[in-house]
C-alpha atoms as a PDB file:
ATOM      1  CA  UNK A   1       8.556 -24.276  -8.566  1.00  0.00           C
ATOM      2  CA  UNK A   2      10.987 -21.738  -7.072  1.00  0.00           C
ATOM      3  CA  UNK A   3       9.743 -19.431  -4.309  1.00  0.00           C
ATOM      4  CA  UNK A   4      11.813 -15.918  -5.083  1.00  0.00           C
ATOM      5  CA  UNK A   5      11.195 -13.319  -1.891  1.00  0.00           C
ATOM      6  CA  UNK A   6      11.615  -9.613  -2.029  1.00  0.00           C
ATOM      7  CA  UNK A   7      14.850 -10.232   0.005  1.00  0.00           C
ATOM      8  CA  UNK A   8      16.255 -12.245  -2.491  1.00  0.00           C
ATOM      9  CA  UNK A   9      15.409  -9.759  -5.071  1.00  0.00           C
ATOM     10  CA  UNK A  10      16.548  -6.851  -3.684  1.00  0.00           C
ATOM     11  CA  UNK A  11      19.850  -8.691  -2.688  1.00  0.00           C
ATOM     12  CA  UNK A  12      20.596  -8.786  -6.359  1.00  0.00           C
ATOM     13  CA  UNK A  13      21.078  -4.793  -5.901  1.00  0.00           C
ATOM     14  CA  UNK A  14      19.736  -4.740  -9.634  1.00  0.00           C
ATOM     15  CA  UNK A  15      21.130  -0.910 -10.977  1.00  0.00           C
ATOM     16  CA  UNK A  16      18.200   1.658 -11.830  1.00  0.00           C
ATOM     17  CA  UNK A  17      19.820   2.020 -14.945  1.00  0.00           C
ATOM     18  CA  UNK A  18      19.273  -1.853 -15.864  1.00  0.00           C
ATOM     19  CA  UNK A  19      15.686  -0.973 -15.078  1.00  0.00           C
ATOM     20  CA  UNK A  20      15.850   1.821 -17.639  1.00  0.00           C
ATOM     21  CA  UNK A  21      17.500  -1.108 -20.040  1.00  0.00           C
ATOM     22  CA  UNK A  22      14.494  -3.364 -19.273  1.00  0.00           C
ATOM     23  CA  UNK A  23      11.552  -1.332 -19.744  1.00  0.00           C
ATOM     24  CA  UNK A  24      12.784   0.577 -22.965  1.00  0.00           C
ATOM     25  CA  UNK A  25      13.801  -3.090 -24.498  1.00  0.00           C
ATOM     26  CA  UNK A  26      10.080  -3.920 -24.036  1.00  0.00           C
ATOM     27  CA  UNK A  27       8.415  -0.880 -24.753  1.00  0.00           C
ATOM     28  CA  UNK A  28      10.204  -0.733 -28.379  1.00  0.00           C
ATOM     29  CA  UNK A  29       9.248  -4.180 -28.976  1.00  0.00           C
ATOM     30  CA  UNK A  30       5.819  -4.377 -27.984  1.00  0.00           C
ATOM     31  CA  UNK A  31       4.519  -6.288 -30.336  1.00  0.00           C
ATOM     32  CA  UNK A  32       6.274  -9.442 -29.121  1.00  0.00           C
ATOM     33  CA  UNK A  33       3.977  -9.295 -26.055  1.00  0.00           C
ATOM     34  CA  UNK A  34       0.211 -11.057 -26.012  1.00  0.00           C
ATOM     35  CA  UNK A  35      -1.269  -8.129 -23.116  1.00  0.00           C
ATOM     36  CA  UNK A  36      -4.622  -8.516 -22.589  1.00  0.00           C
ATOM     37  CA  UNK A  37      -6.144  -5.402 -20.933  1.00  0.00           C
ATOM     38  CA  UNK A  38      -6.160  -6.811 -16.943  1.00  0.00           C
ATOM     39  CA  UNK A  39      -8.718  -7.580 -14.598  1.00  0.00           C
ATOM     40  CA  UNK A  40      -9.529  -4.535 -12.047  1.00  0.00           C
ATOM     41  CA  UNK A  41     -11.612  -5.559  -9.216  1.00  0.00           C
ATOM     42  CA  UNK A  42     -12.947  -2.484  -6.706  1.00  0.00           C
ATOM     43  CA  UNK A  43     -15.727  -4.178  -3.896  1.00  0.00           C
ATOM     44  CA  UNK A  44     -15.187  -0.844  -1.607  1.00  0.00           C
ATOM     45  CA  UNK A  45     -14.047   2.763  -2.418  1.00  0.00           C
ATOM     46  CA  UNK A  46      -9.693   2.646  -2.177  1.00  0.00           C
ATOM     47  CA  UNK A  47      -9.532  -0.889  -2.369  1.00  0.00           C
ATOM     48  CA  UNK A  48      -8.649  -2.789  -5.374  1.00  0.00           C
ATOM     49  CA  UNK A  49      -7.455  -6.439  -7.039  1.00  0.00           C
ATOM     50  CA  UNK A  50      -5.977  -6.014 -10.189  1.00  0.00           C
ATOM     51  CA  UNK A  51      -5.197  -9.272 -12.231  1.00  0.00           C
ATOM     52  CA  UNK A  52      -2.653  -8.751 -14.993  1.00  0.00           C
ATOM     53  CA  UNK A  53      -1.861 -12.007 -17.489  1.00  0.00           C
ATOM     54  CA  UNK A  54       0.910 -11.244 -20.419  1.00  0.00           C
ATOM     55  CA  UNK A  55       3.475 -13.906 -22.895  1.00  0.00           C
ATOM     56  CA  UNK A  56       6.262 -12.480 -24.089  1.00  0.00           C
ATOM     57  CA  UNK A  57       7.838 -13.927 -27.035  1.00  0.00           C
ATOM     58  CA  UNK A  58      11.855 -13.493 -27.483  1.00  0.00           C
ATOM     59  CA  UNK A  59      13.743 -12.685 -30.400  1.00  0.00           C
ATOM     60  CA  UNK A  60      15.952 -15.721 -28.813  1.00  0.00           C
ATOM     61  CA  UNK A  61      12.768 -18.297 -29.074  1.00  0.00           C
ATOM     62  CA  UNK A  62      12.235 -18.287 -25.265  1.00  0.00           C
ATOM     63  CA  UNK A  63       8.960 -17.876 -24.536  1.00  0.00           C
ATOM     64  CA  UNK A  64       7.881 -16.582 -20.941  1.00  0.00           C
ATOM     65  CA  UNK A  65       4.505 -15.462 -19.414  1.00  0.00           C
ATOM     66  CA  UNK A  66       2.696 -15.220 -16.522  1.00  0.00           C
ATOM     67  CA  UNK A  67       0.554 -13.095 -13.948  1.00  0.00           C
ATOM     68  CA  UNK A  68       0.687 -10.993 -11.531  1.00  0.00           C
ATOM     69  CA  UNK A  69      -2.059  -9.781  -8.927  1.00  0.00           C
ATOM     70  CA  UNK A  70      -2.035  -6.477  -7.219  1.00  0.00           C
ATOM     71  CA  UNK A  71      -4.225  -5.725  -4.356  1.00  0.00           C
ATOM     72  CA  UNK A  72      -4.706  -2.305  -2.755  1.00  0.00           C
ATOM     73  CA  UNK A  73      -5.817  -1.600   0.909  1.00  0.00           C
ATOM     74  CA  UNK A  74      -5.488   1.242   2.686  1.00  0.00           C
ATOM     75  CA  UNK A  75      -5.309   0.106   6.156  1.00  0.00           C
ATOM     76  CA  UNK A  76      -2.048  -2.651   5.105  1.00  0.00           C
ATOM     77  CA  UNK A  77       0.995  -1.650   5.380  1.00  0.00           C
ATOM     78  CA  UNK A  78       2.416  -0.933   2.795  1.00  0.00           C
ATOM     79  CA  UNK A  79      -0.956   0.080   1.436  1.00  0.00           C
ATOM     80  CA  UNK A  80      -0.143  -1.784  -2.453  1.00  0.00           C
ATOM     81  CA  UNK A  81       1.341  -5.492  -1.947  1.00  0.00           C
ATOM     82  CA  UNK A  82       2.181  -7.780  -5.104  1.00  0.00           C
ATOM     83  CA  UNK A  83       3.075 -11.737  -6.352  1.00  0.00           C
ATOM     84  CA  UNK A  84       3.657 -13.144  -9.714  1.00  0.00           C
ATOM     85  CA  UNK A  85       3.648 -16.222 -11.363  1.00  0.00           C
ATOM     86  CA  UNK A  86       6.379 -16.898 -13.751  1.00  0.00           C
ATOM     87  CA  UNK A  87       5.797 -19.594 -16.563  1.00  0.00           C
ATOM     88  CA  UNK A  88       8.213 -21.059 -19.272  1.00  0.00           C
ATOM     89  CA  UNK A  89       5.136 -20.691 -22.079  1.00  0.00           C
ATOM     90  CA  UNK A  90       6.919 -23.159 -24.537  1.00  0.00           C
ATOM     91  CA  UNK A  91       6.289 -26.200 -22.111  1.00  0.00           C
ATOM     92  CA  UNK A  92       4.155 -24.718 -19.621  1.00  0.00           C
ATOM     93  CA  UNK A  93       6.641 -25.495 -16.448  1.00  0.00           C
ATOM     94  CA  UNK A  94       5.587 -22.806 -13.729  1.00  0.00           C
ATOM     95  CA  UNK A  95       8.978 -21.530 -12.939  1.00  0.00           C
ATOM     96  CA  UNK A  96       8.416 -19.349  -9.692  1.00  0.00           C
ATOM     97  CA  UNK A  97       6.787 -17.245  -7.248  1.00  0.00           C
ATOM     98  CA  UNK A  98       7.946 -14.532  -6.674  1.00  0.00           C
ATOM     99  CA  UNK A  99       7.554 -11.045  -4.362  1.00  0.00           C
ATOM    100  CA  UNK A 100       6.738  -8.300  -7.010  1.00  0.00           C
ATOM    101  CA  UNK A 101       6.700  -5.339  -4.881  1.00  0.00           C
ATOM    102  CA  UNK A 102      10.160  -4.170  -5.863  1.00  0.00           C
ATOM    103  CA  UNK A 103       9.205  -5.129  -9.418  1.00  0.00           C
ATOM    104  CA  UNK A 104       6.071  -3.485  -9.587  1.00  0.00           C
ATOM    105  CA  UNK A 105       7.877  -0.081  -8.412  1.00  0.00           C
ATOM    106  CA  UNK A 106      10.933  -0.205  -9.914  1.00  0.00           C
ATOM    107  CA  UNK A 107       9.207  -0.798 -13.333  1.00  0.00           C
ATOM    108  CA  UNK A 108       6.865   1.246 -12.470  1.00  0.00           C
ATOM    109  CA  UNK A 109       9.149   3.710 -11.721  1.00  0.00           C
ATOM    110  CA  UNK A 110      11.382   3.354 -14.990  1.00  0.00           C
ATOM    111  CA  UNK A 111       8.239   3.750 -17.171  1.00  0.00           C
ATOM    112  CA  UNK A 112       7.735   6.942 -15.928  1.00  0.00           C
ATOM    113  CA  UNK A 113      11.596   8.090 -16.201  1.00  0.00           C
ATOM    114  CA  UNK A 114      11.109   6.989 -19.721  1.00  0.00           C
ATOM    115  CA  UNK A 115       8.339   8.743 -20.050  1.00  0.00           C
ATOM    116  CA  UNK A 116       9.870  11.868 -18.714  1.00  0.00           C
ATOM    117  CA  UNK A 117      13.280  11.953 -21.207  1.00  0.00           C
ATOM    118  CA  UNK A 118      10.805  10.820 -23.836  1.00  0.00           C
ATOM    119  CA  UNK A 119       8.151  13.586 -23.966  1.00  0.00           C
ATOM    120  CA  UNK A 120       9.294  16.822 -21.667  1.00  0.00           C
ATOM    121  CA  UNK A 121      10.037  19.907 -22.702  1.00  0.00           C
ATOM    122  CA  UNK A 122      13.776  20.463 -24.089  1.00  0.00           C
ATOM    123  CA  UNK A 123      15.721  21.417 -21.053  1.00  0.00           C
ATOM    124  CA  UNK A 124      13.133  20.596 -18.789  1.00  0.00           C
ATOM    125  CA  UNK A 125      14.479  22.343 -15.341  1.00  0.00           C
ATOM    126  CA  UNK A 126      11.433  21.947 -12.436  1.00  0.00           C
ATOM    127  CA  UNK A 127       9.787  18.470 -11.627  1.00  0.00           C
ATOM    128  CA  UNK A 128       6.716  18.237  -9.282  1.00  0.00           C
ATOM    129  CA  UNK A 129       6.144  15.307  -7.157  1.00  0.00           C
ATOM    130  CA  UNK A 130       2.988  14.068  -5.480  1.00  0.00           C
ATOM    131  CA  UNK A 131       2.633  11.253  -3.468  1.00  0.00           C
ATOM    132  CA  UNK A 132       6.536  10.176  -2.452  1.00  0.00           C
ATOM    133  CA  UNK A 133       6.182   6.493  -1.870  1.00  0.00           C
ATOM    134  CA  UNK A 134       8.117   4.001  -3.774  1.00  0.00           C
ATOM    135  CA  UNK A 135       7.284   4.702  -6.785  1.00  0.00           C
ATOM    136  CA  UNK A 136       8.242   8.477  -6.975  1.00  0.00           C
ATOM    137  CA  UNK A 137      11.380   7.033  -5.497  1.00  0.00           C
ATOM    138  CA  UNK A 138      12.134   4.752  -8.082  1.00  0.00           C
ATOM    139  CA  UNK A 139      11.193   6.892 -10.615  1.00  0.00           C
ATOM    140  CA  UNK A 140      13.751  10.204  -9.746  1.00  0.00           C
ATOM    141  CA  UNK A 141      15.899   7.162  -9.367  1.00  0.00           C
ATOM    142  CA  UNK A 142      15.895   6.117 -12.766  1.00  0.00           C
ATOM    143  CA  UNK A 143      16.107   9.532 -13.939  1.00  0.00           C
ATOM    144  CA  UNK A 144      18.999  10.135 -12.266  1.00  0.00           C
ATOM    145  CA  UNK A 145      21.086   7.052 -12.689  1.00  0.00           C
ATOM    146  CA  UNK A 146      19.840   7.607 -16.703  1.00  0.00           C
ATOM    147  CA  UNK A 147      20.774  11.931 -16.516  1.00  0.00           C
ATOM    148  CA  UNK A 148      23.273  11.901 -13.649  1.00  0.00           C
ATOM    149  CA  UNK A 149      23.721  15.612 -15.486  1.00  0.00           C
ATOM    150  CA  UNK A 150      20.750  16.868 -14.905  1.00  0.00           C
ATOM    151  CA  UNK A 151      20.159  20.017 -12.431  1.00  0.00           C
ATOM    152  CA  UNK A 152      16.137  20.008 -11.686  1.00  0.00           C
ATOM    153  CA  UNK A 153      14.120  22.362  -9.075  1.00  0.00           C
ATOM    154  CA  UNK A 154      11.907  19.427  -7.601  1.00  0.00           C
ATOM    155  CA  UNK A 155       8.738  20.711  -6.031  1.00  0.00           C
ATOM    156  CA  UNK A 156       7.530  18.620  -3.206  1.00  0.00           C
ATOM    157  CA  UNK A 157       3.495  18.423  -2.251  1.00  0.00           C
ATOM    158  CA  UNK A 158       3.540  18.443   1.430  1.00  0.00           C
ATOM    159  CA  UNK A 159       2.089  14.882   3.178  1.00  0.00           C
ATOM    160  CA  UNK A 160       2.353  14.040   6.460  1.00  0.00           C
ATOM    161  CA  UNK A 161       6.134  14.602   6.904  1.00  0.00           C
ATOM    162  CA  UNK A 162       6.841  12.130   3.444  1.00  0.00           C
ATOM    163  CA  UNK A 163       8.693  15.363   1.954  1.00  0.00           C
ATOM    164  CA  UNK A 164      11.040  14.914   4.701  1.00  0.00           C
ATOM    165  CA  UNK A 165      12.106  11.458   4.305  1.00  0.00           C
ATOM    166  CA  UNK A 166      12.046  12.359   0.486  1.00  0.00           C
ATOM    167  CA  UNK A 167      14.928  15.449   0.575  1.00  0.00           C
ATOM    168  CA  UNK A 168      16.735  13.189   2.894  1.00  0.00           C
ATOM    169  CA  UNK A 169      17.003  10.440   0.460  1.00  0.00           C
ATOM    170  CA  UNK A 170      18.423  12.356  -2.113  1.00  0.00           C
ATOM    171  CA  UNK A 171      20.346  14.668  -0.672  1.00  0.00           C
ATOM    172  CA  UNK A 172      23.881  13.271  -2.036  1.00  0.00           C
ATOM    173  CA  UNK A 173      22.211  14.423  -5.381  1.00  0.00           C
ATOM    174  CA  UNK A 174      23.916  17.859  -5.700  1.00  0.00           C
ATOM    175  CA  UNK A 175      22.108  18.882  -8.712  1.00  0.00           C
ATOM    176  CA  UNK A 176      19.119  18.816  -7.162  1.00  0.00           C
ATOM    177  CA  UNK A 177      16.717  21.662  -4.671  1.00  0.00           C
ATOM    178  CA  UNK A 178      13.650  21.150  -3.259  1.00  0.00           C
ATOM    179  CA  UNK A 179      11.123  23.207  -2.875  1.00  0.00           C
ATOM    180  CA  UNK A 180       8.129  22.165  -0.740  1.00  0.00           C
ATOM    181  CA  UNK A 181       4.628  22.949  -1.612  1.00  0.00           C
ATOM    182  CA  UNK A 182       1.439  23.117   0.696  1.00  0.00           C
ATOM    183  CA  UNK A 183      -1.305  23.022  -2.754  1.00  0.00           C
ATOM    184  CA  UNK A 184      -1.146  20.826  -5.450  1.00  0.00           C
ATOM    185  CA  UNK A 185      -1.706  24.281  -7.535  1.00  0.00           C
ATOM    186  CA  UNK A 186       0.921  25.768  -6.096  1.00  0.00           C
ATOM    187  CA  UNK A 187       3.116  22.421  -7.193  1.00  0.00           C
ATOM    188  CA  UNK A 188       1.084  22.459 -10.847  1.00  0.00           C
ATOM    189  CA  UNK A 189       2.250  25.861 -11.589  1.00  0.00           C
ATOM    190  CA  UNK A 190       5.654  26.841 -13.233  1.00  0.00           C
ATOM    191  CA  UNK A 191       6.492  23.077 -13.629  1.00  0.00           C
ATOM    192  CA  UNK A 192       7.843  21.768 -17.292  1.00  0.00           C
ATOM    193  CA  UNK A 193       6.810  18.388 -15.632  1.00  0.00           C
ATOM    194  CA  UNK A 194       4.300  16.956 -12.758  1.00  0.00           C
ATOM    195  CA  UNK A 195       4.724  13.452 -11.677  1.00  0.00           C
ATOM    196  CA  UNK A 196       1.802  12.152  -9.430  1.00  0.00           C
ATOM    197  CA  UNK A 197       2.252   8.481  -7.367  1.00  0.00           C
ATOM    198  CA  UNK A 198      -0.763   8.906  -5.320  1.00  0.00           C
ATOM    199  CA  UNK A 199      -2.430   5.821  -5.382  1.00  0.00           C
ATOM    200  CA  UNK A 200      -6.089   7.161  -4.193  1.00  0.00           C
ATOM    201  CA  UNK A 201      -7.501  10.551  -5.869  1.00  0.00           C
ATOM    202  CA  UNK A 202     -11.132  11.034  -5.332  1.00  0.00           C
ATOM    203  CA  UNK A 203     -11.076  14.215  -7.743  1.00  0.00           C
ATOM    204  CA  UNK A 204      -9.184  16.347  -9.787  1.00  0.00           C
ATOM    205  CA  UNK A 205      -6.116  18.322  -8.202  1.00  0.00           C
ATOM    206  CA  UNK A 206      -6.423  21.770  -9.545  1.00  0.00           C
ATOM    207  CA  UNK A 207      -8.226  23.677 -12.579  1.00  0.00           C
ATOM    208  CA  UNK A 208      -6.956  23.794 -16.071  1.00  0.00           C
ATOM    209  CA  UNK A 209      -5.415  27.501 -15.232  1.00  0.00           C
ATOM    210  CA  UNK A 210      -2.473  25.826 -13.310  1.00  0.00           C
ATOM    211  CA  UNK A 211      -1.197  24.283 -16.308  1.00  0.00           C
ATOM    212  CA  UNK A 212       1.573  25.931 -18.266  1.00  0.00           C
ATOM    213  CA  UNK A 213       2.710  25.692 -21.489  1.00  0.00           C
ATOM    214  CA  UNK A 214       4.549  22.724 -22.621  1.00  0.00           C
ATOM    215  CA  UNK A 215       4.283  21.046 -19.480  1.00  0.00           C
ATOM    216  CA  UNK A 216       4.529  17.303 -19.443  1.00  0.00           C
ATOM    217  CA  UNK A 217       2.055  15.537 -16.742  1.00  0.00           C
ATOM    218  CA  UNK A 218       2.474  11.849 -16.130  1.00  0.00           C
ATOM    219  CA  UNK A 219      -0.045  10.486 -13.661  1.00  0.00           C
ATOM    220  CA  UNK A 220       1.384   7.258 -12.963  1.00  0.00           C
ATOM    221  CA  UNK A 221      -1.892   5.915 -11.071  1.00  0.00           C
ATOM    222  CA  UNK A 222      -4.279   7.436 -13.776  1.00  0.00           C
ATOM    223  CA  UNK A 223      -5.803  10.206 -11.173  1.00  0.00           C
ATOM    224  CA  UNK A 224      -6.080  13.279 -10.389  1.00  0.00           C
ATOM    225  CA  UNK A 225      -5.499  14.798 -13.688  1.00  0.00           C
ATOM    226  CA  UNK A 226      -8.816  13.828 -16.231  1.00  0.00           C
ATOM    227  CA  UNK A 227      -9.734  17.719 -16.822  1.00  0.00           C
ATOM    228  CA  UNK A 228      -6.370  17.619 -18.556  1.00  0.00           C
ATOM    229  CA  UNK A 229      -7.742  14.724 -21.079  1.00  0.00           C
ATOM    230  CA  UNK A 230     -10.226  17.654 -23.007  1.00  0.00           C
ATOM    231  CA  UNK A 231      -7.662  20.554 -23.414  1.00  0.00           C
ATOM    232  CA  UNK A 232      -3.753  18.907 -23.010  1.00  0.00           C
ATOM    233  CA  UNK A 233      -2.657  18.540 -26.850  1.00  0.00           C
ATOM    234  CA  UNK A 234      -1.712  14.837 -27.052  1.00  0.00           C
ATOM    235  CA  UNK A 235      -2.261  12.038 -24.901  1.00  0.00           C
ATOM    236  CA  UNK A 236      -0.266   8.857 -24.921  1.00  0.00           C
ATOM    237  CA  UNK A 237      -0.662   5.602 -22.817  1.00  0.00           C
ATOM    238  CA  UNK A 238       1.138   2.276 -22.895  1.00  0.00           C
ATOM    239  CA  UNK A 239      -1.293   0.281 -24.659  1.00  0.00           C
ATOM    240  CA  UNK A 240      -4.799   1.083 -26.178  1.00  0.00           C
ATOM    241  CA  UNK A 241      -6.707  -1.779 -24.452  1.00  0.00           C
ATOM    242  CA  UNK A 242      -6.268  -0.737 -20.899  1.00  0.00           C
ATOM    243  CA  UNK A 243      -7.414   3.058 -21.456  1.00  0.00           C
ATOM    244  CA  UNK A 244     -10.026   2.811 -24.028  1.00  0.00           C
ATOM    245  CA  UNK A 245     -13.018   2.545 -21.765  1.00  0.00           C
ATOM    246  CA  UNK A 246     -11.708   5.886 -19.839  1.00  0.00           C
ATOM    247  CA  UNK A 247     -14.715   8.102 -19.843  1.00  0.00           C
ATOM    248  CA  UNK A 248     -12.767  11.164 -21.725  1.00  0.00           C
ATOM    249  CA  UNK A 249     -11.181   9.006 -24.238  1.00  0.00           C
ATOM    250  CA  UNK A 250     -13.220   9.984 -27.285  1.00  0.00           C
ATOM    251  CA  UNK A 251     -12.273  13.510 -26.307  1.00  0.00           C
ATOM    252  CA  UNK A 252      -9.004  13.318 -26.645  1.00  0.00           C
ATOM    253  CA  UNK A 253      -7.544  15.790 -28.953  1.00  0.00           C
ATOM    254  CA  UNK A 254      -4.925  13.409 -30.235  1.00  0.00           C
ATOM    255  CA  UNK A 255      -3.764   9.656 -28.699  1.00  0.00           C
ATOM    256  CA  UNK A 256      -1.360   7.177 -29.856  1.00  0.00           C
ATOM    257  CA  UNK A 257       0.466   3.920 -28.090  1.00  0.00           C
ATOM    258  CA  UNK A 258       4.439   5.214 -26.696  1.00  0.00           C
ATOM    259  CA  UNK A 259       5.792   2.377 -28.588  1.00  0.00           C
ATOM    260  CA  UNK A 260       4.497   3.938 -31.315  1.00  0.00           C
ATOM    261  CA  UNK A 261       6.513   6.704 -30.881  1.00  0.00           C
ATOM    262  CA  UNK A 262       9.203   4.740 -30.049  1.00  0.00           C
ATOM    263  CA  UNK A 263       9.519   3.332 -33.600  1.00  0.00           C
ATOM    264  CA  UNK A 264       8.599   6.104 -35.244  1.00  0.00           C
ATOM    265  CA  UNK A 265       5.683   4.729 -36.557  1.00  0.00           C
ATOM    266  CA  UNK A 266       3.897   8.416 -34.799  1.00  0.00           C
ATOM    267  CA  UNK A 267       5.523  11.965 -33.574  1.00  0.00           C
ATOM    268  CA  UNK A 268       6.149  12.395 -29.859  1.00  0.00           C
ATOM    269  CA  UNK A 269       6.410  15.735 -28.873  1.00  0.00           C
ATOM    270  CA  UNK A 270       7.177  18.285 -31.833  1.00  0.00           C
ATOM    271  CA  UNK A 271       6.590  21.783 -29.811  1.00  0.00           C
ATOM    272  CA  UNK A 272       7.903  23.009 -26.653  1.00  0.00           C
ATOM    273  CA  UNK A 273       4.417  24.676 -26.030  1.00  0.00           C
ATOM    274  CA  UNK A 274       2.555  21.536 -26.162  1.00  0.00           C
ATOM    275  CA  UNK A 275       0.518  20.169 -23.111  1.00  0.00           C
ATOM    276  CA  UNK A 276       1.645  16.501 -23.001  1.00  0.00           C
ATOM    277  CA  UNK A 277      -0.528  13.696 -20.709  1.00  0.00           C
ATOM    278  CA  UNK A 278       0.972  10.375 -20.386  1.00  0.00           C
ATOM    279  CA  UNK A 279      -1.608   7.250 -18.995  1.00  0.00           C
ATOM    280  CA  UNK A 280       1.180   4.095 -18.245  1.00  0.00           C
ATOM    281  CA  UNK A 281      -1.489   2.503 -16.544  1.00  0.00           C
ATOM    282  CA  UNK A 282       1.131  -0.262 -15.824  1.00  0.00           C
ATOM    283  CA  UNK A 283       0.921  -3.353 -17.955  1.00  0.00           C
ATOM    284  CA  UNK A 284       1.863  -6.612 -17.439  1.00  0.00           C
ATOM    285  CA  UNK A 285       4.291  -6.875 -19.766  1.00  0.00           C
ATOM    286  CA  UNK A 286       7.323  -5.056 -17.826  1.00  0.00           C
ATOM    287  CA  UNK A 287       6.470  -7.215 -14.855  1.00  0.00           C
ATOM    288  CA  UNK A 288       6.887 -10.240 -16.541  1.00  0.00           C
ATOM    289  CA  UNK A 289       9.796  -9.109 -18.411  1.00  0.00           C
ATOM    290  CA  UNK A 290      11.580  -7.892 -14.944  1.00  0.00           C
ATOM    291  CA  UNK A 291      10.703 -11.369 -13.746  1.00  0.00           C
ATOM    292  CA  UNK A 292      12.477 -13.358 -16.875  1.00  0.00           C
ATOM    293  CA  UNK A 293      15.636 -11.182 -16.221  1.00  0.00           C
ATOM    294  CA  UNK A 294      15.544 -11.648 -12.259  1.00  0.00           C
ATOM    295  CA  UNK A 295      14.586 -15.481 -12.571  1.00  0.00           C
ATOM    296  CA  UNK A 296      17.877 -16.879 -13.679  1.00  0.00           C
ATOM    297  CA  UNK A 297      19.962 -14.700 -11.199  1.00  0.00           C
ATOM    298  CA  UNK A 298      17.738 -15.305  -8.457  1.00  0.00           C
ATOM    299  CA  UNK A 299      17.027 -18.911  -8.858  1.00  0.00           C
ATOM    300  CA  UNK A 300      20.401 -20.484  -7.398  1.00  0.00           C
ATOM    301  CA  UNK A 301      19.456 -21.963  -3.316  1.00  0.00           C
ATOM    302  CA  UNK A 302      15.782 -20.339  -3.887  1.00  0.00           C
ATOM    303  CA  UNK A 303      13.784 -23.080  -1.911  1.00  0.00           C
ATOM    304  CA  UNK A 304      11.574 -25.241  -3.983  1.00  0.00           C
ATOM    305  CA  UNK A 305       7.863 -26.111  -3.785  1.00  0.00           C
ATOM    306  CA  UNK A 306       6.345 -29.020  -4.587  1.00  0.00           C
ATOM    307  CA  UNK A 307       2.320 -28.546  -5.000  1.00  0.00           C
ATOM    308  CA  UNK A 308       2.570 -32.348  -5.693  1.00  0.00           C
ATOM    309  CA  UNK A 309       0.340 -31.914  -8.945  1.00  0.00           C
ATOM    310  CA  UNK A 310      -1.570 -35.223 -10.228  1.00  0.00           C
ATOM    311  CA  UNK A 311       0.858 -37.127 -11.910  1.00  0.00           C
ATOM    312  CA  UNK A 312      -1.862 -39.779 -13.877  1.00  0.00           C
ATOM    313  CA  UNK A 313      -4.464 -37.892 -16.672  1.00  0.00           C
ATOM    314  CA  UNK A 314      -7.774 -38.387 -14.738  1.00  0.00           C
ATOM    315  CA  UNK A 315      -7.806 -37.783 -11.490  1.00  0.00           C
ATOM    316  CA  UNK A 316     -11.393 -37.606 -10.141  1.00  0.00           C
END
């Protein structure tokens, strides 16, 4: 077994746009995944495990699975930290393991983008992000390297100087201004679309009022937002098993899977006007796809582990 670092990864200086490639290959073709829902462990209030097994089959006959476990703690730095196991499925070989912060982001991160292009509003113009971490990065990343184009008024929530670091990242991106924002209300309102990456929400954000029509809201951690299940007009998520238990979901006025959408097998968004809440609670199956794809480039002088596994059928 390969050990494959978050150095090593992020020294393949893998394009956002590839990311866009990867997650929109695997969203269309969902059905070549086995995803049950994951495990999501909480023993205290901000801290979580989540444990998140998928196999994906290939069109070319490969066959590659795994797992990958996500902890949460608020006092860590960085406060979300991530490994996966990588498996060839056809013999059962554990390939590698491997960092999965940068994959857990970036997909993370192209989801959303996809999202975004997928659902908003027809000339979508203002964008507002909460909580700038890694994952907001990645995601106006994506967007960018997909819509270099695009001209977008990107509101800002205010957090202990993060808008800062934020507007400096991007400012080589001349289509873009900034606006900062000291209220999540006063970031809700006038916005065709409101990304959140906060990654602890103990309520709502703001009342139903703040809302405009049209508006495309993509809560990327799954909080802050549930008064918008009972009134937005359709709500999507990345796969039925990980948001049927939600407490609103027999409320919702309408719900289908994206990769539905995707193939046309259900409409997306047919009205400018319509209220649009996307759940990608983040499943396993982008992780382990991102993984496959990295694996081979990432391999070459990885060191090797030997766990020295019992070679003879009974061994007790």
């Amino acid at each position: 077994m390969k050990i494959i670092t978050h150095k090593r990864i992020t020294d393949l200086k893998i394009p956002p746009a590839e990311c866009y490639t990867w997650v929109s290959e695997m969203i269309a073709n969902k059905k070549n995944a086995l995803l049950p829902p994951k495990i999501s462990m909480k023993p205290t209030d901000g801290v979580f495990c989540n444990v998140m097994p998928c196999i994906i089959n290939y069109a070319d006959g490969g066959r590659f699975g795994g797992v990958k476990v996500v902890t949460r703690y608020p006092q860590r730095v960085p406060t979300l930290d991530s490994k996966l196991i990588l498996q060839d499925s056809l013999t059962g070989e554990f390939l590698a393991l491997m960092d999965a912060n940068w994959i857990t982001s970036m997909r993370t991160g192209a989801v959303a983008a996809h999202s975004v292009l997928q659902f908003a509003k027809k000339n979508f113009k203002t964008v507002g992000l909460i909580g700038l971490g890694n994952t907001v990065i990645a995601t106006l990343l994506v967007l960018l390297s997909v819509r270099p184009e695009l001209c977008l008024n990107v509101k800002l929530l205010r957090y202990k100087g993060q808008e800062k670091a934020f507007e400096e990242r991007f400012s080589a991106y001349d289509g873009l201004h900034f606006t900062e924002c000291d209220t999540a209300e006063e970031l809700v309102r006038g916005s065709d679309v409101v990304i959140s990456g906060a990654t602890y929400l103990p309520n709502d954000l703001c009342g139903d009022e703040c809302f405009d029509e049209g508006v495309l809201v993509v809560p990327i951690h799954t909080l802050g937002f549930t008064n918008c299940d009972l009134f937005f007009d359709k709500v999507f998520a990345d796969d039925y098993g990980h948001v049927c238990h939600f407490k609103n979901f027999e409320k919702f006025r309408s719900f289908a899977e994206v990769s539905d959408v995707v193939n046309g097998v259900v409409a997306g968004r047919t009205s400018d006007r319509e209220r649009i809440l996307v759940y990608n609670i983040g499943v396993s199956m982008h992780d382990i796809n991102f993984a496959a794809h990295i694996y081979p480039l990432a391999e070459e002088g990885a060191p090797e582990i030997d766990f020295e596994e019992p070679q003879e059928k009974t061994y007790i």
